[in-house]
ModelCIF file with pLDDT and N, C-alpha, C, O atoms, coordinates in Angstrom:
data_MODEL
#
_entry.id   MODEL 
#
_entity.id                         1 
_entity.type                       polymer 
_entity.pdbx_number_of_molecules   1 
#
_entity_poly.entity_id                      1 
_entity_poly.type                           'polypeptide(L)' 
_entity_poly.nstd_linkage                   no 
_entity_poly.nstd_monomer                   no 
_entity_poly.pdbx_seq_one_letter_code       
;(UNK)(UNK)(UNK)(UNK)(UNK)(UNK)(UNK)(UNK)(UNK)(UNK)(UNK)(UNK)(UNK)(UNK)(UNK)(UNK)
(UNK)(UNK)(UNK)(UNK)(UNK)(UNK)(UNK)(UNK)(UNK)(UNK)(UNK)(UNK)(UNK)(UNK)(UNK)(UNK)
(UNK)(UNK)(UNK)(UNK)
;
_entity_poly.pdbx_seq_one_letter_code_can   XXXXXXXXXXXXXXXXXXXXXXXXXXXXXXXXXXXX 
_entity_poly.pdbx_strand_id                 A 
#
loop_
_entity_poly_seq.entity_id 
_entity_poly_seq.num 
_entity_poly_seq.mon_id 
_entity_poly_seq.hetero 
1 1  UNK n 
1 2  UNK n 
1 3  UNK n 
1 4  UNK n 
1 5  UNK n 
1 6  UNK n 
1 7  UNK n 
1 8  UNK n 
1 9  UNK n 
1 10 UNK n 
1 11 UNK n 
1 12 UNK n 
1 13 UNK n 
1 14 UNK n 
1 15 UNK n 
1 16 UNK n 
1 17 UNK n 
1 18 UNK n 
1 19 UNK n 
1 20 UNK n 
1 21 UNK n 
1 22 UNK n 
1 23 UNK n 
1 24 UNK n 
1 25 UNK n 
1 26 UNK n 
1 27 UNK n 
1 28 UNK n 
1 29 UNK n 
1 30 UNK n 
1 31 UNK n 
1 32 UNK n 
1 33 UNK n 
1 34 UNK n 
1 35 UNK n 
1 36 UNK n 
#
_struct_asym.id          A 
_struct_asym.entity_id   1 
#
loop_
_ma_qa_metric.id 
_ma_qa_metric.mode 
_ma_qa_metric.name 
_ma_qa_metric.software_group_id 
_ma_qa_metric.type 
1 global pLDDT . pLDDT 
2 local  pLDDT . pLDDT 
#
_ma_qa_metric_global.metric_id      1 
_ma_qa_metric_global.metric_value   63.11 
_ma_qa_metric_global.model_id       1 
_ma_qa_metric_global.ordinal_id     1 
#
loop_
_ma_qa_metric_local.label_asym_id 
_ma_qa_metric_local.label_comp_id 
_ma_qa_metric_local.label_seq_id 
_ma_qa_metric_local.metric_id 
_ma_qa_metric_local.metric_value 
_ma_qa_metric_local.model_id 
_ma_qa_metric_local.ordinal_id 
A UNK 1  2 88.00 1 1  
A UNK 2  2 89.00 1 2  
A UNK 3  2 90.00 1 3  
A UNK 4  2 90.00 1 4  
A UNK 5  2 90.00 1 5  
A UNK 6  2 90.00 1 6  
A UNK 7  2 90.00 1 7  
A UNK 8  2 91.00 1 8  
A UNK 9  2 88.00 1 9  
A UNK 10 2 88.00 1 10 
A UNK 11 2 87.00 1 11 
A UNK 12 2 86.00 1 12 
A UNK 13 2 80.00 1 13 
A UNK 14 2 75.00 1 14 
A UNK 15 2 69.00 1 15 
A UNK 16 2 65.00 1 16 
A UNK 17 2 66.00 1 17 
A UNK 18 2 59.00 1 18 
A UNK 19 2 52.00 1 19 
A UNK 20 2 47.00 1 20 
A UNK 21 2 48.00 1 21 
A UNK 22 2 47.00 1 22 
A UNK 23 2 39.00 1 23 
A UNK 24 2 39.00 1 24 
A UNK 25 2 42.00 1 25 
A UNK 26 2 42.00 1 26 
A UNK 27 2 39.00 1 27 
A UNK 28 2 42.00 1 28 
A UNK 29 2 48.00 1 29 
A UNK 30 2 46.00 1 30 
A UNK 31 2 49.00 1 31 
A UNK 32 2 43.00 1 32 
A UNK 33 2 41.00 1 33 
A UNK 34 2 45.00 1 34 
A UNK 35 2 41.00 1 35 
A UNK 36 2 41.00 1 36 
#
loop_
_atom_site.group_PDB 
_atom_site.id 
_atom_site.type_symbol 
_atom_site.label_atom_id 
_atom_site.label_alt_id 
_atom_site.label_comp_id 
_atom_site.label_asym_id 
_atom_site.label_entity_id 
_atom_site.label_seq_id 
_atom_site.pdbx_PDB_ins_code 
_atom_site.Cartn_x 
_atom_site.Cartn_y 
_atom_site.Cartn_z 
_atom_site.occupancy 
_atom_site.B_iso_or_equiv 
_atom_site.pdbx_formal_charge 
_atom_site.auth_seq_id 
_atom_site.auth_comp_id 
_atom_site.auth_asym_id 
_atom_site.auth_atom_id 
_atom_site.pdbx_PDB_model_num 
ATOM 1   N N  . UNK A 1 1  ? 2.204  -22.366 -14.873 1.00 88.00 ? 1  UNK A N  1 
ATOM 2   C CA . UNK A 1 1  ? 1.518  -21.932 -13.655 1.00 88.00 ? 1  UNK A CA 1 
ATOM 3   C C  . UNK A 1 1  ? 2.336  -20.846 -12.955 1.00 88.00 ? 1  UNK A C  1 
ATOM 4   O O  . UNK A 1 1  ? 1.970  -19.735 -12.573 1.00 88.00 ? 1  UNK A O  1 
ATOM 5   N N  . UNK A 1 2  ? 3.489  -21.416 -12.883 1.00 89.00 ? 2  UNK A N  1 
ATOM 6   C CA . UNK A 1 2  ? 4.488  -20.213 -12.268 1.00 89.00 ? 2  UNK A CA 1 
ATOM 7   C C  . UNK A 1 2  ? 4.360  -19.101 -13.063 1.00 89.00 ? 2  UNK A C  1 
ATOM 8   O O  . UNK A 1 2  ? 3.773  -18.220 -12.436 1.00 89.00 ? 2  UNK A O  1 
ATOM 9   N N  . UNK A 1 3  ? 4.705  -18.712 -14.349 1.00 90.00 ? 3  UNK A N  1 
ATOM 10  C CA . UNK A 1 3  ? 4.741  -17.731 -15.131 1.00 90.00 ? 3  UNK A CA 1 
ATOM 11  C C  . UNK A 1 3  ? 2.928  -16.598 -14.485 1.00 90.00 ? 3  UNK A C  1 
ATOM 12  O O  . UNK A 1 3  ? 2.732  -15.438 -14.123 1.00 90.00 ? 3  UNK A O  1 
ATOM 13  N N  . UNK A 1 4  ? 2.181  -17.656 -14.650 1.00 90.00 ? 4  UNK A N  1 
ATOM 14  C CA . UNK A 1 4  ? 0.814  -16.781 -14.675 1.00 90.00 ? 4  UNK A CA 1 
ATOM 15  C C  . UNK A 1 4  ? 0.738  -16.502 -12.709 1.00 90.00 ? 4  UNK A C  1 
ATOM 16  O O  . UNK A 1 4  ? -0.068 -15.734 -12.184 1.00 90.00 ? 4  UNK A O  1 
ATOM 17  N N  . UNK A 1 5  ? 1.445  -17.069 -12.185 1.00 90.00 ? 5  UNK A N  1 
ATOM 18  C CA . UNK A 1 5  ? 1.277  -16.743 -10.741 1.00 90.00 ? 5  UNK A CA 1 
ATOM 19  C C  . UNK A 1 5  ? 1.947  -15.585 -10.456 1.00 90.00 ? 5  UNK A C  1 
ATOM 20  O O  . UNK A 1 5  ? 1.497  -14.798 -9.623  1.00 90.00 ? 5  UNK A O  1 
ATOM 21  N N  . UNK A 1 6  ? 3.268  -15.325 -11.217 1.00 90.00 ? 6  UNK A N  1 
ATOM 22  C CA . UNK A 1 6  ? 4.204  -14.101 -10.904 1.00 90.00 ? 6  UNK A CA 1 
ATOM 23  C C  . UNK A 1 6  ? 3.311  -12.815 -11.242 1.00 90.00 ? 6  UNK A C  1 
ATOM 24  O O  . UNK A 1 6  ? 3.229  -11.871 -10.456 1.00 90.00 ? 6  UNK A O  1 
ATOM 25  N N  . UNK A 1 7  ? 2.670  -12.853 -12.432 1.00 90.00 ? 7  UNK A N  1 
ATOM 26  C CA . UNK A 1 7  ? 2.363  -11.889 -13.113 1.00 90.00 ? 7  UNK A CA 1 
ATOM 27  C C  . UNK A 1 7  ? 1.034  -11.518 -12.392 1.00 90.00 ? 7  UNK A C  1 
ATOM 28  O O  . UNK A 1 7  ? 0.593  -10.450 -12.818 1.00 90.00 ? 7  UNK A O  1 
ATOM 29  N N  . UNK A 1 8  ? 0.234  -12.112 -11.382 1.00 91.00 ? 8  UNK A N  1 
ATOM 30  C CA . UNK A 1 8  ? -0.813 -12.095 -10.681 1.00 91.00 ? 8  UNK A CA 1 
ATOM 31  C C  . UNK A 1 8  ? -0.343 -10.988 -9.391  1.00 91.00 ? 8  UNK A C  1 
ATOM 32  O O  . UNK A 1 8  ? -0.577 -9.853  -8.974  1.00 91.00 ? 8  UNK A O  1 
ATOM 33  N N  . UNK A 1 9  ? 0.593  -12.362 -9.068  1.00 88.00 ? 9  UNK A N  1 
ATOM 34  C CA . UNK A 1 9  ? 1.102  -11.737 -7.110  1.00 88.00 ? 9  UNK A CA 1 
ATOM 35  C C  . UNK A 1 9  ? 2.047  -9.965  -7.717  1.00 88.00 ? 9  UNK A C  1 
ATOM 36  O O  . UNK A 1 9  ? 2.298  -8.921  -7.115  1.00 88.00 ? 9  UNK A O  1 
ATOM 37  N N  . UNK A 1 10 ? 2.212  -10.273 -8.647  1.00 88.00 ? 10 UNK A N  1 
ATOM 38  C CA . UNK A 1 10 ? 3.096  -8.721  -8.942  1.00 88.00 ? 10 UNK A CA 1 
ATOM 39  C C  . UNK A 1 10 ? 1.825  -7.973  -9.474  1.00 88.00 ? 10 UNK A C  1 
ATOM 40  O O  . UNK A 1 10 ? 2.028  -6.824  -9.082  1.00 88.00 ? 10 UNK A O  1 
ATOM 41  N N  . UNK A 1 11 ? 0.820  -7.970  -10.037 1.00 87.00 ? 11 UNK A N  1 
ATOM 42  C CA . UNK A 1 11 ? 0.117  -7.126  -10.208 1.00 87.00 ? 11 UNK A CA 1 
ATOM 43  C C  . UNK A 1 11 ? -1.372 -6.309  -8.673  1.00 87.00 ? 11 UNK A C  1 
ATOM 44  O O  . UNK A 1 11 ? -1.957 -5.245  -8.469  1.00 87.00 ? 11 UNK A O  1 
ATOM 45  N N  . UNK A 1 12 ? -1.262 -8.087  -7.865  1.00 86.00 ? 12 UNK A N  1 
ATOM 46  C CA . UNK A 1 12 ? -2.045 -7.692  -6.302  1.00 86.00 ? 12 UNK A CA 1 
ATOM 47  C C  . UNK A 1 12 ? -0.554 -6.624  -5.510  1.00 86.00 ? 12 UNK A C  1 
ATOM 48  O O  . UNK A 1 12 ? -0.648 -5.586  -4.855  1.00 86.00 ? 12 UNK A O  1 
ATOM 49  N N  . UNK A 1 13 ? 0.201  -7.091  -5.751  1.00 80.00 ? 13 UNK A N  1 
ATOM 50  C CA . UNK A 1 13 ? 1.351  -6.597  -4.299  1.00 80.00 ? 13 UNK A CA 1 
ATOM 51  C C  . UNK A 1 13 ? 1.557  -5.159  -4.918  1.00 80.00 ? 13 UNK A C  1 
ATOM 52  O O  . UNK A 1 13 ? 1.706  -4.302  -4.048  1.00 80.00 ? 13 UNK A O  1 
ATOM 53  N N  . UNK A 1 14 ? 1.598  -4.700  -6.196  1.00 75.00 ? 14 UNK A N  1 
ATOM 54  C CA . UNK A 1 14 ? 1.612  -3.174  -6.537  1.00 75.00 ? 14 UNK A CA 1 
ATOM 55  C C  . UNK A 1 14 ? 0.118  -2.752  -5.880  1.00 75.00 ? 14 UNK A C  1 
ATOM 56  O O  . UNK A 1 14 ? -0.079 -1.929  -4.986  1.00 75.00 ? 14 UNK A O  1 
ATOM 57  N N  . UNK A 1 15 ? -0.746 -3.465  -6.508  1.00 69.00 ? 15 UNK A N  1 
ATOM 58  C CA . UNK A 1 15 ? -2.058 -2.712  -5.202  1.00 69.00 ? 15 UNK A CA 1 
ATOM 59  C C  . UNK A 1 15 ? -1.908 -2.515  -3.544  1.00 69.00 ? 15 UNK A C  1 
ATOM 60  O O  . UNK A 1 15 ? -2.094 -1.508  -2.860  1.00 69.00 ? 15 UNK A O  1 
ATOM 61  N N  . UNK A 1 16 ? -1.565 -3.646  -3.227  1.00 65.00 ? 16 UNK A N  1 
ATOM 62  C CA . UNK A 1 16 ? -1.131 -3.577  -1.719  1.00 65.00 ? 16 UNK A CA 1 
ATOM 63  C C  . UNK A 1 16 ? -0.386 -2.385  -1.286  1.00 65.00 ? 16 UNK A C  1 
ATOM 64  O O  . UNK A 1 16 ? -0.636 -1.581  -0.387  1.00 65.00 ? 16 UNK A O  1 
ATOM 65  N N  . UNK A 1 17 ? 0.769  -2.463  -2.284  1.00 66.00 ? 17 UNK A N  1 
ATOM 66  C CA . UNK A 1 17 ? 1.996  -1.253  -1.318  1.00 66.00 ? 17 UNK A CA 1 
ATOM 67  C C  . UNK A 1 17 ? 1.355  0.177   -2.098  1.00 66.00 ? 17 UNK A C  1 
ATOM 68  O O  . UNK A 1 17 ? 2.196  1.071   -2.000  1.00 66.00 ? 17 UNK A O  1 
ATOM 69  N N  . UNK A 1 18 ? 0.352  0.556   -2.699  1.00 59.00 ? 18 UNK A N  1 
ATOM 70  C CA . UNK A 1 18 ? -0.600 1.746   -2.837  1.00 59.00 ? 18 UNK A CA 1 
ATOM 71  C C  . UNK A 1 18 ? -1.284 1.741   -1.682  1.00 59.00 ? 18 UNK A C  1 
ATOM 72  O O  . UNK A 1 18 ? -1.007 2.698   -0.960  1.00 59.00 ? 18 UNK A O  1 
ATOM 73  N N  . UNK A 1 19 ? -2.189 0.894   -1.202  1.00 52.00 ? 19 UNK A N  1 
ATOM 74  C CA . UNK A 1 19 ? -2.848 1.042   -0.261  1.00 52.00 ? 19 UNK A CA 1 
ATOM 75  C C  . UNK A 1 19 ? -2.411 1.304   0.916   1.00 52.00 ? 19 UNK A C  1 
ATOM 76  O O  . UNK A 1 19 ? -2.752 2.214   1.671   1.00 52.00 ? 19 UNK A O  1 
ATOM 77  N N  . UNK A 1 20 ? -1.361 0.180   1.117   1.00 47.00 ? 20 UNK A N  1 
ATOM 78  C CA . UNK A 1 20 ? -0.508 0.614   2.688   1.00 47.00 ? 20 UNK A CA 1 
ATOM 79  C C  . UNK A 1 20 ? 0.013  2.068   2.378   1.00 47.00 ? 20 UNK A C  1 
ATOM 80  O O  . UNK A 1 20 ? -0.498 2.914   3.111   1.00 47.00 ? 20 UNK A O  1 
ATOM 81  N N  . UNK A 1 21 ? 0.935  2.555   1.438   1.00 48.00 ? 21 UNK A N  1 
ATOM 82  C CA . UNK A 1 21 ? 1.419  3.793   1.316   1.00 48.00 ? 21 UNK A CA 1 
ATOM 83  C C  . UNK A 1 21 ? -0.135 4.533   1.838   1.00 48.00 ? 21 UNK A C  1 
ATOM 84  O O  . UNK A 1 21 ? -0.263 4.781   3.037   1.00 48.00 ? 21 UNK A O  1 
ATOM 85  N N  . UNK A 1 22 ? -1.088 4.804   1.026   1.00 47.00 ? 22 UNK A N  1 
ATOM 86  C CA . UNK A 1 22 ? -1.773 5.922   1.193   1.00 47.00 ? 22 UNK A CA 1 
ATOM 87  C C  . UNK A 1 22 ? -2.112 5.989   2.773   1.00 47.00 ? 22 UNK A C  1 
ATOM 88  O O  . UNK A 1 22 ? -1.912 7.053   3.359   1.00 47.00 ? 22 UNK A O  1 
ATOM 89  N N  . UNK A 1 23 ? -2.716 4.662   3.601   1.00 39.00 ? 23 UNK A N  1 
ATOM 90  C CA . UNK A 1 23 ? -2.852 4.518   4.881   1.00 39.00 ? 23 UNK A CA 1 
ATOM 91  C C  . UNK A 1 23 ? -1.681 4.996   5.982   1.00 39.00 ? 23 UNK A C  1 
ATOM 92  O O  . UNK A 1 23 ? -2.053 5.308   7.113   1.00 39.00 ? 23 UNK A O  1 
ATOM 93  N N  . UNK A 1 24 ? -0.120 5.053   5.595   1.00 39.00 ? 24 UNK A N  1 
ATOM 94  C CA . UNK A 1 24 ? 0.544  5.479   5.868   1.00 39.00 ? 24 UNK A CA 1 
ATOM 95  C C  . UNK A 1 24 ? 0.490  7.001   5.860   1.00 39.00 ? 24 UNK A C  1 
ATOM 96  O O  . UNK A 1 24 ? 0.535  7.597   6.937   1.00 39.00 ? 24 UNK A O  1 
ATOM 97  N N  . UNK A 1 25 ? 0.401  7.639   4.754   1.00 42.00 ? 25 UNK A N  1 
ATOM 98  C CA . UNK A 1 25 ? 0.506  9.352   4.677   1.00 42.00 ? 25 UNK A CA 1 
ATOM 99  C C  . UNK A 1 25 ? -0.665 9.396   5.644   1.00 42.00 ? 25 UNK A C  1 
ATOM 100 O O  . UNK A 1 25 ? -0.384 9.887   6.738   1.00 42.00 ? 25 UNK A O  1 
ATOM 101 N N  . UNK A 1 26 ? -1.833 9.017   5.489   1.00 42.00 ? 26 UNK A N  1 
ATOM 102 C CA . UNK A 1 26 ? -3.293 9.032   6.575   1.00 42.00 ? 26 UNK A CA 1 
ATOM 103 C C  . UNK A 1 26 ? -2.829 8.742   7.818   1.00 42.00 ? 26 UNK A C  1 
ATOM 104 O O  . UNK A 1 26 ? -3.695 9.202   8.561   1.00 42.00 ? 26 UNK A O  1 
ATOM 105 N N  . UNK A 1 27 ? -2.115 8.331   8.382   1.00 39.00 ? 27 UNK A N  1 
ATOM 106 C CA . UNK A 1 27 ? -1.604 7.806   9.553   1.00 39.00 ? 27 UNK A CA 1 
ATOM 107 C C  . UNK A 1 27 ? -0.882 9.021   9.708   1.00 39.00 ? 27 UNK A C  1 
ATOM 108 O O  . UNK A 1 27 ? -1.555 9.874   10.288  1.00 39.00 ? 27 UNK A O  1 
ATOM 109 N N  . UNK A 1 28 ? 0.142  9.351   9.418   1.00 42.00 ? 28 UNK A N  1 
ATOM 110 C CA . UNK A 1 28 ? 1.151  11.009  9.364   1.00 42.00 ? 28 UNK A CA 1 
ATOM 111 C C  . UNK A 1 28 ? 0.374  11.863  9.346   1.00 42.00 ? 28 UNK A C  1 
ATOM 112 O O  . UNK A 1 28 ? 0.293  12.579  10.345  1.00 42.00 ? 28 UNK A O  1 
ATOM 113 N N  . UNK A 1 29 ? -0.589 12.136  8.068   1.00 48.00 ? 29 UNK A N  1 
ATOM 114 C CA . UNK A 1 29 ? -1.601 13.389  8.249   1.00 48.00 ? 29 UNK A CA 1 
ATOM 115 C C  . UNK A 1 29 ? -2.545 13.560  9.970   1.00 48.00 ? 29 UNK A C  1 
ATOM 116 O O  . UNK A 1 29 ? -2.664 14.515  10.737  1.00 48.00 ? 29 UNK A O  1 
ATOM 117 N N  . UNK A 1 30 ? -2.877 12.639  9.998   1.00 46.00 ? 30 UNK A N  1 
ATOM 118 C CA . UNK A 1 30 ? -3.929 12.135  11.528  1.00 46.00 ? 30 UNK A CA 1 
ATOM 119 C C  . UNK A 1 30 ? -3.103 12.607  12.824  1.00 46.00 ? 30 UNK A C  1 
ATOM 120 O O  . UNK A 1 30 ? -3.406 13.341  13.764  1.00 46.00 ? 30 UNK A O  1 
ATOM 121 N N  . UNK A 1 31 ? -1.763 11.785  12.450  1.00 49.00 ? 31 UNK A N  1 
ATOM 122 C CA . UNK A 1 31 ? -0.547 12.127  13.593  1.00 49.00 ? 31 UNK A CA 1 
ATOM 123 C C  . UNK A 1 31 ? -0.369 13.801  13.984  1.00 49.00 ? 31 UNK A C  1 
ATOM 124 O O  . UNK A 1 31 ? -0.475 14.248  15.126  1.00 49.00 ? 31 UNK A O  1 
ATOM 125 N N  . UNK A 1 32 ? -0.082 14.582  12.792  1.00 43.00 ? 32 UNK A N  1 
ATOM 126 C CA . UNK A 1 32 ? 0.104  15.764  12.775  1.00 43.00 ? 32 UNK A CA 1 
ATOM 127 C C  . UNK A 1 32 ? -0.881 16.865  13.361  1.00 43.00 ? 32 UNK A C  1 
ATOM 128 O O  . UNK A 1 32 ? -0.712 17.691  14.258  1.00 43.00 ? 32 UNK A O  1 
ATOM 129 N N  . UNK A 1 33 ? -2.100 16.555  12.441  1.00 41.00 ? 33 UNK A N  1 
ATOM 130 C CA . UNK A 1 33 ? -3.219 16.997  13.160  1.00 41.00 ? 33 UNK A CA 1 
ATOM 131 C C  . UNK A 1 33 ? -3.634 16.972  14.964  1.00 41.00 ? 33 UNK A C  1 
ATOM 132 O O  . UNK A 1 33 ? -4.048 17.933  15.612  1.00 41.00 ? 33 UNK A O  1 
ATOM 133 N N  . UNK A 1 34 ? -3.368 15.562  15.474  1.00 45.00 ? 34 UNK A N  1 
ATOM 134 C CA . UNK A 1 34 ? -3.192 15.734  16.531  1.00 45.00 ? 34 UNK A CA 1 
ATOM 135 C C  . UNK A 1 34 ? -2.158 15.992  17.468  1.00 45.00 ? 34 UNK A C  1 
ATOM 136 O O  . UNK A 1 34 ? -2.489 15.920  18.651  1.00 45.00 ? 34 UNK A O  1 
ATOM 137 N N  . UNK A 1 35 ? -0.673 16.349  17.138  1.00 41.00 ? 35 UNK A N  1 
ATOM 138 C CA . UNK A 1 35 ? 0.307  16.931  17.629  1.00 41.00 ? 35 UNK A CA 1 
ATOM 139 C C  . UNK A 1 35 ? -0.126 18.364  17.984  1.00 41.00 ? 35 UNK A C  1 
ATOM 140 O O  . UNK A 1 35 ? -0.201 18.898  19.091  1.00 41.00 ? 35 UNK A O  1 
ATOM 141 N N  . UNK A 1 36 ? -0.527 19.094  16.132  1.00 41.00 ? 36 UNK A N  1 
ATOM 142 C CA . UNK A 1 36 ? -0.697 20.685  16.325  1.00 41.00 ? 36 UNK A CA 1 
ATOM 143 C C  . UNK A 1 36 ? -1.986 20.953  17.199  1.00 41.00 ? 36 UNK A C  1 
ATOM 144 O O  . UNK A 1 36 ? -2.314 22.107  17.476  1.00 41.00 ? 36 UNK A O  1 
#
């Protein structure tokens, strides 16, 4: 169970920290835009 749980939560949490990353640069891009 453990073995097939690692290989799960490590294959969702690489999706996760894509998503947060891209929402992040979107957050900076948005930021910038409204600075300039």
């Amino acid at each position: 169970v453990d073995d097939m749980a690692n290989e799960i939560s490590t294959l969702f949490l690489k999706v996760i920290t894509e998503i947060t990353g891209k929402v992040l640069i979107e957050l900076i891009r948005m930021n910038y835009y409204k600075i300039s």
